[in-house]
N, C-alpha and C. Protein backbone atom coordinates (compact mmCIF):
# COMPACT_ATOMS: atom_id res chain seq x y z
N UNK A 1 0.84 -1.18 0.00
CA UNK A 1 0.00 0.00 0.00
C UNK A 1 0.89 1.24 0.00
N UNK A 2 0.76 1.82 -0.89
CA UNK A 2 1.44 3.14 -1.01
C UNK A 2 1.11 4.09 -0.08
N UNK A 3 1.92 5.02 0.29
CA UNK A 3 1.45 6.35 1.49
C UNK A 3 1.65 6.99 0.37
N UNK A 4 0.46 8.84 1.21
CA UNK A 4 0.49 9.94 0.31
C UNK A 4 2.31 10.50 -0.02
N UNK A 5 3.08 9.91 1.34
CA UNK A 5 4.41 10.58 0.48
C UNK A 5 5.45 9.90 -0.05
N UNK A 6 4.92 9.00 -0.41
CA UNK A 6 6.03 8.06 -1.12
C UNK A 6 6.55 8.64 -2.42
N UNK A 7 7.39 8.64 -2.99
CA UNK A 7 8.01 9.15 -4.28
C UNK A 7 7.86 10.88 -4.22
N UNK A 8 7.18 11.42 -3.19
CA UNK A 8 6.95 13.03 -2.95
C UNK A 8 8.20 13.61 -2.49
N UNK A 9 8.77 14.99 -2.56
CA UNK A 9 9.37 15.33 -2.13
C UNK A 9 9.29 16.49 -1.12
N UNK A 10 9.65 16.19 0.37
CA UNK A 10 9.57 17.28 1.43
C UNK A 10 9.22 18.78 1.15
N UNK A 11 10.01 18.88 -0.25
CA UNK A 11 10.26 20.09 -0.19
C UNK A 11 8.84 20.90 -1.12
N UNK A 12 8.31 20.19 -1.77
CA UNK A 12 7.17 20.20 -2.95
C UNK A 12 5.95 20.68 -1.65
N UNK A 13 5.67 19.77 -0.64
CA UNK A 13 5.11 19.99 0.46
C UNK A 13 5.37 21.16 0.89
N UNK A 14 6.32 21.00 1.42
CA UNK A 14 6.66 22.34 2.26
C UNK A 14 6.64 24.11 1.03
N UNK A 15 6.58 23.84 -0.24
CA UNK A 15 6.14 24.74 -1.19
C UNK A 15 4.75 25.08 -0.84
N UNK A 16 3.99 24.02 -0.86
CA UNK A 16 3.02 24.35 -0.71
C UNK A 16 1.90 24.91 0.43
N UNK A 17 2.72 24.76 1.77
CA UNK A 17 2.49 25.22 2.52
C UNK A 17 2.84 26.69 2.84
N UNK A 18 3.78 27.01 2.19
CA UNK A 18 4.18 28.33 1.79
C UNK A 18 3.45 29.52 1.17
N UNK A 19 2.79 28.57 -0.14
CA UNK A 19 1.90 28.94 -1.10
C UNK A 19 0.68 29.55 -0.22
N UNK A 20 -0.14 29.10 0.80
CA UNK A 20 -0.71 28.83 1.88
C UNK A 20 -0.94 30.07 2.64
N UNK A 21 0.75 30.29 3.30
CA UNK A 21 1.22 31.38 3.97
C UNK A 21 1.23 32.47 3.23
N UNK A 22 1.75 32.83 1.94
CA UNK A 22 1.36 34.01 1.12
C UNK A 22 0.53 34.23 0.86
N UNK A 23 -1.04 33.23 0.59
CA UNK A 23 -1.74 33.77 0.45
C UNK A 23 -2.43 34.62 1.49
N UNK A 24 -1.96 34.30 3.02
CA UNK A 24 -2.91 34.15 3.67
C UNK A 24 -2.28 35.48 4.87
N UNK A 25 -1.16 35.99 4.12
CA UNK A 25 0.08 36.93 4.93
C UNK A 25 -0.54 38.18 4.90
N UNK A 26 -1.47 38.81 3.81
CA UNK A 26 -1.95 40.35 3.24
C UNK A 26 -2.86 40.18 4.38
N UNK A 27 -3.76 39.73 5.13
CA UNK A 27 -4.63 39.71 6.24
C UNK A 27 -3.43 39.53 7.74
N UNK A 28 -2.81 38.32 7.54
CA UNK A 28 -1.71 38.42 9.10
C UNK A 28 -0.47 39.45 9.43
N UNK A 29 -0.27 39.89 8.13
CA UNK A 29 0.83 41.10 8.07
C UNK A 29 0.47 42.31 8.25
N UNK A 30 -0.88 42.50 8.02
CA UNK A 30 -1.80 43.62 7.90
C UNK A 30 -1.29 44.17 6.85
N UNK A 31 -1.25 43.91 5.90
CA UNK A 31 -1.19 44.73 4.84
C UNK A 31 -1.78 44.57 3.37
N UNK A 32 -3.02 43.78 3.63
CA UNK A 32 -4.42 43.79 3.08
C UNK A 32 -4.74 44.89 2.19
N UNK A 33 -4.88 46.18 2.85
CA UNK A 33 -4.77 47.50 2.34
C UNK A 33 -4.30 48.04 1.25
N UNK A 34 -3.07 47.49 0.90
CA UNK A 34 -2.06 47.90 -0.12
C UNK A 34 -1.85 46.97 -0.86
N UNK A 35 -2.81 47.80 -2.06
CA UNK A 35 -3.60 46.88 -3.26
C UNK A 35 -2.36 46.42 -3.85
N UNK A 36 -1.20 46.99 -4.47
CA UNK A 36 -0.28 46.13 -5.19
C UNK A 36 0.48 44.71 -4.61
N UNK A 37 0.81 44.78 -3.27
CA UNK A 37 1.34 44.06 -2.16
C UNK A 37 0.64 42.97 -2.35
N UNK A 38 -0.91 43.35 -1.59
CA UNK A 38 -1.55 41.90 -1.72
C UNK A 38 -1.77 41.20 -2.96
N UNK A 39 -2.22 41.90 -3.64
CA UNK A 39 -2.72 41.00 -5.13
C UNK A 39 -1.83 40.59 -5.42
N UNK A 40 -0.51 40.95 -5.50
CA UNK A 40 1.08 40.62 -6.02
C UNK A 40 1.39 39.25 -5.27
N UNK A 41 1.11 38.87 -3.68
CA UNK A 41 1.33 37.88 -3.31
C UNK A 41 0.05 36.99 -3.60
N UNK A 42 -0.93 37.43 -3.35
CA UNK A 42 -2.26 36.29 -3.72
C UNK A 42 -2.14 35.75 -4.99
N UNK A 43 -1.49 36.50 -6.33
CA UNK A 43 -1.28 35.77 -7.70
C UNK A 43 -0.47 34.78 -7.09
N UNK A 44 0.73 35.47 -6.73
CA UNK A 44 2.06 34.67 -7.26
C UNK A 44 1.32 33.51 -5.93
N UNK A 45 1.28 33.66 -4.58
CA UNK A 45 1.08 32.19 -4.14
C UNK A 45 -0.16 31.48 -4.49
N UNK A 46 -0.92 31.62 -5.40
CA UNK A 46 -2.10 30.75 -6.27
C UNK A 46 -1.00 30.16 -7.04
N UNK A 47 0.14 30.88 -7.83
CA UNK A 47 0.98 30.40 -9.09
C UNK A 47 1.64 29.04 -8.45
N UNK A 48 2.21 29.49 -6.98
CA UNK A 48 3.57 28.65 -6.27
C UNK A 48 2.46 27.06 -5.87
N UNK A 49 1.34 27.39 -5.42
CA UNK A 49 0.51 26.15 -4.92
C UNK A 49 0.08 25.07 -5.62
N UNK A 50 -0.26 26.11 -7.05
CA UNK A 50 -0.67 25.38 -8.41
C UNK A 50 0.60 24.68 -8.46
N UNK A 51 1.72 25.27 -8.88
CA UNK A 51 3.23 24.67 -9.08
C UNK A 51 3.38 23.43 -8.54
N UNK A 52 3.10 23.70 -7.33
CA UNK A 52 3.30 22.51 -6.09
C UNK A 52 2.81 21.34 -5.87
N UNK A 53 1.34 21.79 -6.25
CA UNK A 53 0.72 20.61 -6.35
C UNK A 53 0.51 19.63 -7.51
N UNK A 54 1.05 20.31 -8.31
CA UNK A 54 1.82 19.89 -10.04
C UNK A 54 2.17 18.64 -9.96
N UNK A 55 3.46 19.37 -9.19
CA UNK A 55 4.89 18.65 -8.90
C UNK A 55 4.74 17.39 -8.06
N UNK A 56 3.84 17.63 -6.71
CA UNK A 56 3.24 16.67 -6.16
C UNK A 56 2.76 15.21 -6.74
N UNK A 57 1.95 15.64 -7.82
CA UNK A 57 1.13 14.70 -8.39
C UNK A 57 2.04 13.98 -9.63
N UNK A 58 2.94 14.75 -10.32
CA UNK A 58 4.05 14.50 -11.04
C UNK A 58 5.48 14.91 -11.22
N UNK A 59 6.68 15.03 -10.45
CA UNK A 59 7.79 15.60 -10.72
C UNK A 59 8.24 16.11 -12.16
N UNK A 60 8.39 17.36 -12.22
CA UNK A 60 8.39 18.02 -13.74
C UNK A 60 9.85 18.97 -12.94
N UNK A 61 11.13 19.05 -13.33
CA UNK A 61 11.71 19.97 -13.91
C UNK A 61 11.65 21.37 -13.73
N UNK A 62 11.04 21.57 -14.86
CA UNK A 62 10.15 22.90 -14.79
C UNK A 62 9.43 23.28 -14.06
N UNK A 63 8.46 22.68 -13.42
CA UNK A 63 8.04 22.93 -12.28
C UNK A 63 8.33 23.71 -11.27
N UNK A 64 9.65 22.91 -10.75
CA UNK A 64 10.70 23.50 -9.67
C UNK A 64 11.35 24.87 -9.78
N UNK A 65 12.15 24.87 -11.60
CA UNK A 65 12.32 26.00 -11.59
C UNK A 65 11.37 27.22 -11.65
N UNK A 66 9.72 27.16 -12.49
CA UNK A 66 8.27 28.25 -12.12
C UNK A 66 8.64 28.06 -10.84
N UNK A 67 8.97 27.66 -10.07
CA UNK A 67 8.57 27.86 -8.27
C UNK A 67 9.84 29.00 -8.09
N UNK A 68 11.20 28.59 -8.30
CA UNK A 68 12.38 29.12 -8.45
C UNK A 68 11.72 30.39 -8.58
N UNK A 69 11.62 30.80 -9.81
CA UNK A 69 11.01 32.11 -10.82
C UNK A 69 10.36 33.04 -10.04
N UNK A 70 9.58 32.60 -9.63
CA UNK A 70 8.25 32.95 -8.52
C UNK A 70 9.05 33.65 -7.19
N UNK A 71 9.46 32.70 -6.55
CA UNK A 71 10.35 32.61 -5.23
C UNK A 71 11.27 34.19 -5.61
N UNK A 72 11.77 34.12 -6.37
CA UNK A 72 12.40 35.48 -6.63
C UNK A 72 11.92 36.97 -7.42
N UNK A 73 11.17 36.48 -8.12
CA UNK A 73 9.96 37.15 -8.21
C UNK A 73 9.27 38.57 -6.93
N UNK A 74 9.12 36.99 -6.08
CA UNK A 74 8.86 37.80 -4.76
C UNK A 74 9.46 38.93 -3.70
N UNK A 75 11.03 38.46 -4.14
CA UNK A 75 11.90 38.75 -3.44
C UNK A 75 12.44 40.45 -4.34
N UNK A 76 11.86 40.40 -5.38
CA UNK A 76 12.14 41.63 -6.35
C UNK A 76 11.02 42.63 -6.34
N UNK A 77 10.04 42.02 -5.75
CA UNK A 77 8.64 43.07 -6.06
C UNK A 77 8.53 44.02 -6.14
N UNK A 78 8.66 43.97 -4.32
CA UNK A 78 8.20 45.09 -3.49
C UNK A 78 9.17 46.65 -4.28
N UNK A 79 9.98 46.18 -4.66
CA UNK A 79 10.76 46.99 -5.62
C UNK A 79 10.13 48.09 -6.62
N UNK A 80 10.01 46.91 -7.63
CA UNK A 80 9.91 46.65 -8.89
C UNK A 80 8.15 47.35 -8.95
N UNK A 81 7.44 47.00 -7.78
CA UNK A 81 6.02 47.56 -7.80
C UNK A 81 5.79 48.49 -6.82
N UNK A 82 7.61 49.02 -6.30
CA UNK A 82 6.90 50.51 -5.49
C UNK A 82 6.26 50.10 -4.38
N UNK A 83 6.11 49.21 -3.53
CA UNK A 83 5.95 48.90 -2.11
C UNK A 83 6.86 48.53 -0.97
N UNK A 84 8.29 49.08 -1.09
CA UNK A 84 9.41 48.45 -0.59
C UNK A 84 8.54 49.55 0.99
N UNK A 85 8.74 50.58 0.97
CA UNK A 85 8.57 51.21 1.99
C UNK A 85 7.16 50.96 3.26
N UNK A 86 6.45 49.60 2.49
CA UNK A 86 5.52 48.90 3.45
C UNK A 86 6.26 48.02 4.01
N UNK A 87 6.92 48.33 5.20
CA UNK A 87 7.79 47.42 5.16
C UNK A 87 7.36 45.68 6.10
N UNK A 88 5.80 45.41 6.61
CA UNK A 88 5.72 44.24 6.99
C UNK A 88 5.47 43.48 5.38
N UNK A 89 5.14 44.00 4.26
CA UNK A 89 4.81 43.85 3.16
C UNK A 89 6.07 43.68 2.38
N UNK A 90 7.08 44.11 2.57
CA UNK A 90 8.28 44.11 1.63
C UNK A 90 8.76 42.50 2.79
N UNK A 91 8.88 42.84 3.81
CA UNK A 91 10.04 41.51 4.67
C UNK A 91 8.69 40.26 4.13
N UNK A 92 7.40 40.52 4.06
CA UNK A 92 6.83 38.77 4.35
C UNK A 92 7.38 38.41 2.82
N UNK A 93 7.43 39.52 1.40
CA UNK A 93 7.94 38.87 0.06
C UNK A 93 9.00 38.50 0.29
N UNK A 94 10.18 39.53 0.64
CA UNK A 94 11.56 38.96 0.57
C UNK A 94 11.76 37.52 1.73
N UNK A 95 11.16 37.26 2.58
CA UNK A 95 10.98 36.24 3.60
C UNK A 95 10.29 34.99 2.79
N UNK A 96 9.22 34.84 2.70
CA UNK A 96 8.39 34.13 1.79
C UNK A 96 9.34 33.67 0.53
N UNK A 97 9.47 34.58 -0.15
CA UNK A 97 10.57 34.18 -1.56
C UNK A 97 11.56 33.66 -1.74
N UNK A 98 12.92 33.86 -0.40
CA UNK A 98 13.76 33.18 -0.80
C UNK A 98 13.44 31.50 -0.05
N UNK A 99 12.52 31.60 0.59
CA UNK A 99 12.08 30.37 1.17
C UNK A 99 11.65 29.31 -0.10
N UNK A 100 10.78 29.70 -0.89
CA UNK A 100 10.14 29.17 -2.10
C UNK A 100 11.25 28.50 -2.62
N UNK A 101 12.40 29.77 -3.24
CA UNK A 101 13.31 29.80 -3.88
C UNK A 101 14.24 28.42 -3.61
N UNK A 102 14.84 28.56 -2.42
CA UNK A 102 15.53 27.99 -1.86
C UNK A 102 14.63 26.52 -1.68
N UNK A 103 13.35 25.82 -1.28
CA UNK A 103 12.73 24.89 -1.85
C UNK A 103 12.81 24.25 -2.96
N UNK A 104 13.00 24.94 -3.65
CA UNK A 104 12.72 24.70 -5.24
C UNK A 104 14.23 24.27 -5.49
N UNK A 105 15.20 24.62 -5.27
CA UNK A 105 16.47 25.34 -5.29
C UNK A 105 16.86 23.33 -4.89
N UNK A 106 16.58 23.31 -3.64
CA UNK A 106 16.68 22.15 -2.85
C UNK A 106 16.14 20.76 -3.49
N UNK A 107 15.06 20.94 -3.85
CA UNK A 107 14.37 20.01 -4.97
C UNK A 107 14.73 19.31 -5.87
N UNK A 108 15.65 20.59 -6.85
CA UNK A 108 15.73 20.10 -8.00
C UNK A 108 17.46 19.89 -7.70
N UNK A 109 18.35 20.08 -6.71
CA UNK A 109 19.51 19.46 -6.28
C UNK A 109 19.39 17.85 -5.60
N UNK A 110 17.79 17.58 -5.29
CA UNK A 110 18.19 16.53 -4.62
C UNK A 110 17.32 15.54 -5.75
N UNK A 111 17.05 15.62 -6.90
CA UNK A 111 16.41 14.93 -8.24
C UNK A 111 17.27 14.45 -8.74
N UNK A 112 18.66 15.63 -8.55
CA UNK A 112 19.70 15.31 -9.57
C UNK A 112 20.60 14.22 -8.38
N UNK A 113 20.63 14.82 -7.44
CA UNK A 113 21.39 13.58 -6.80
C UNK A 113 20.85 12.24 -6.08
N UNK A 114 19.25 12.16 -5.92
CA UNK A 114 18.63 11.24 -5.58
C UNK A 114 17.29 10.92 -6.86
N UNK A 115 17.55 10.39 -8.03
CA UNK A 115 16.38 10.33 -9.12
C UNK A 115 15.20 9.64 -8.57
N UNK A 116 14.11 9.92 -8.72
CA UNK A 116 12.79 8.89 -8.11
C UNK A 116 12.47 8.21 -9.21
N UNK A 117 12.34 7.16 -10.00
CA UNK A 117 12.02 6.24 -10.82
C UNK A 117 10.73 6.95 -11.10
N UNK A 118 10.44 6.53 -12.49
CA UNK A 118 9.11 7.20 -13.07
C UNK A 118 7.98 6.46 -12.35
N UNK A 119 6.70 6.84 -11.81
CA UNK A 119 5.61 6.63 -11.26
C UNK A 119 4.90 4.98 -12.84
């Protein structure tokens, strides 16, 4: 009998629990308010969960790196969209992101050094 994490990887999980946390940060960070901030994390962690649960159901490559993408993404935003100076809003992206990042990062180092046989 197979378990849900057999051939899964920790880290695909733990993406997705992430995914989870961003969405769910614009209400616990308080910074709900600041329309670019939130929507910016509610896309991207819909993008990272979708990703995740991808990957979950099939190990893809690509996958890992869209999570990668994302993960830094995040970590560039607050920038890039003029919200650096919110700053519980700038630390949960740059916090959140390199976490993703570094998941993903972790993932696709341990594919290459531990392969899971095709399902």
């Amino acid at each position: 009998m197979a378990t849900l994490m057999e051939g899964k990887k920790p880290q695909d999980w733990m993406n997705l629990v992430l995914a989870v946390a961003l969405f769910v940060s614009p209400w616990v960070m308080g910074f709900a308010g600041e329309f670019m901030a939130a929507w910016n994390v509610w896309i991207v962690g819909i993008v990272i969960g979708a990703l995740a649960l991808a990957t979950l159901t099939m190990f893809s490559e690509w996958e890992e790196w869209a999570n990668m993408i994302a993960g830094f993404w995040l970590v560039i935003a607050p920038w890039i969209l003029d919200y650096a100076s919110h700053v519980d809003a700038m630390w949960t992206h740059v916090v959140l992101g390199l976490l993703v990042a570094a998941m993903s990062a972790w993932a696709l180092w341990d594919e290459r050094q531990n392969p899971h046989a095709p399902a």
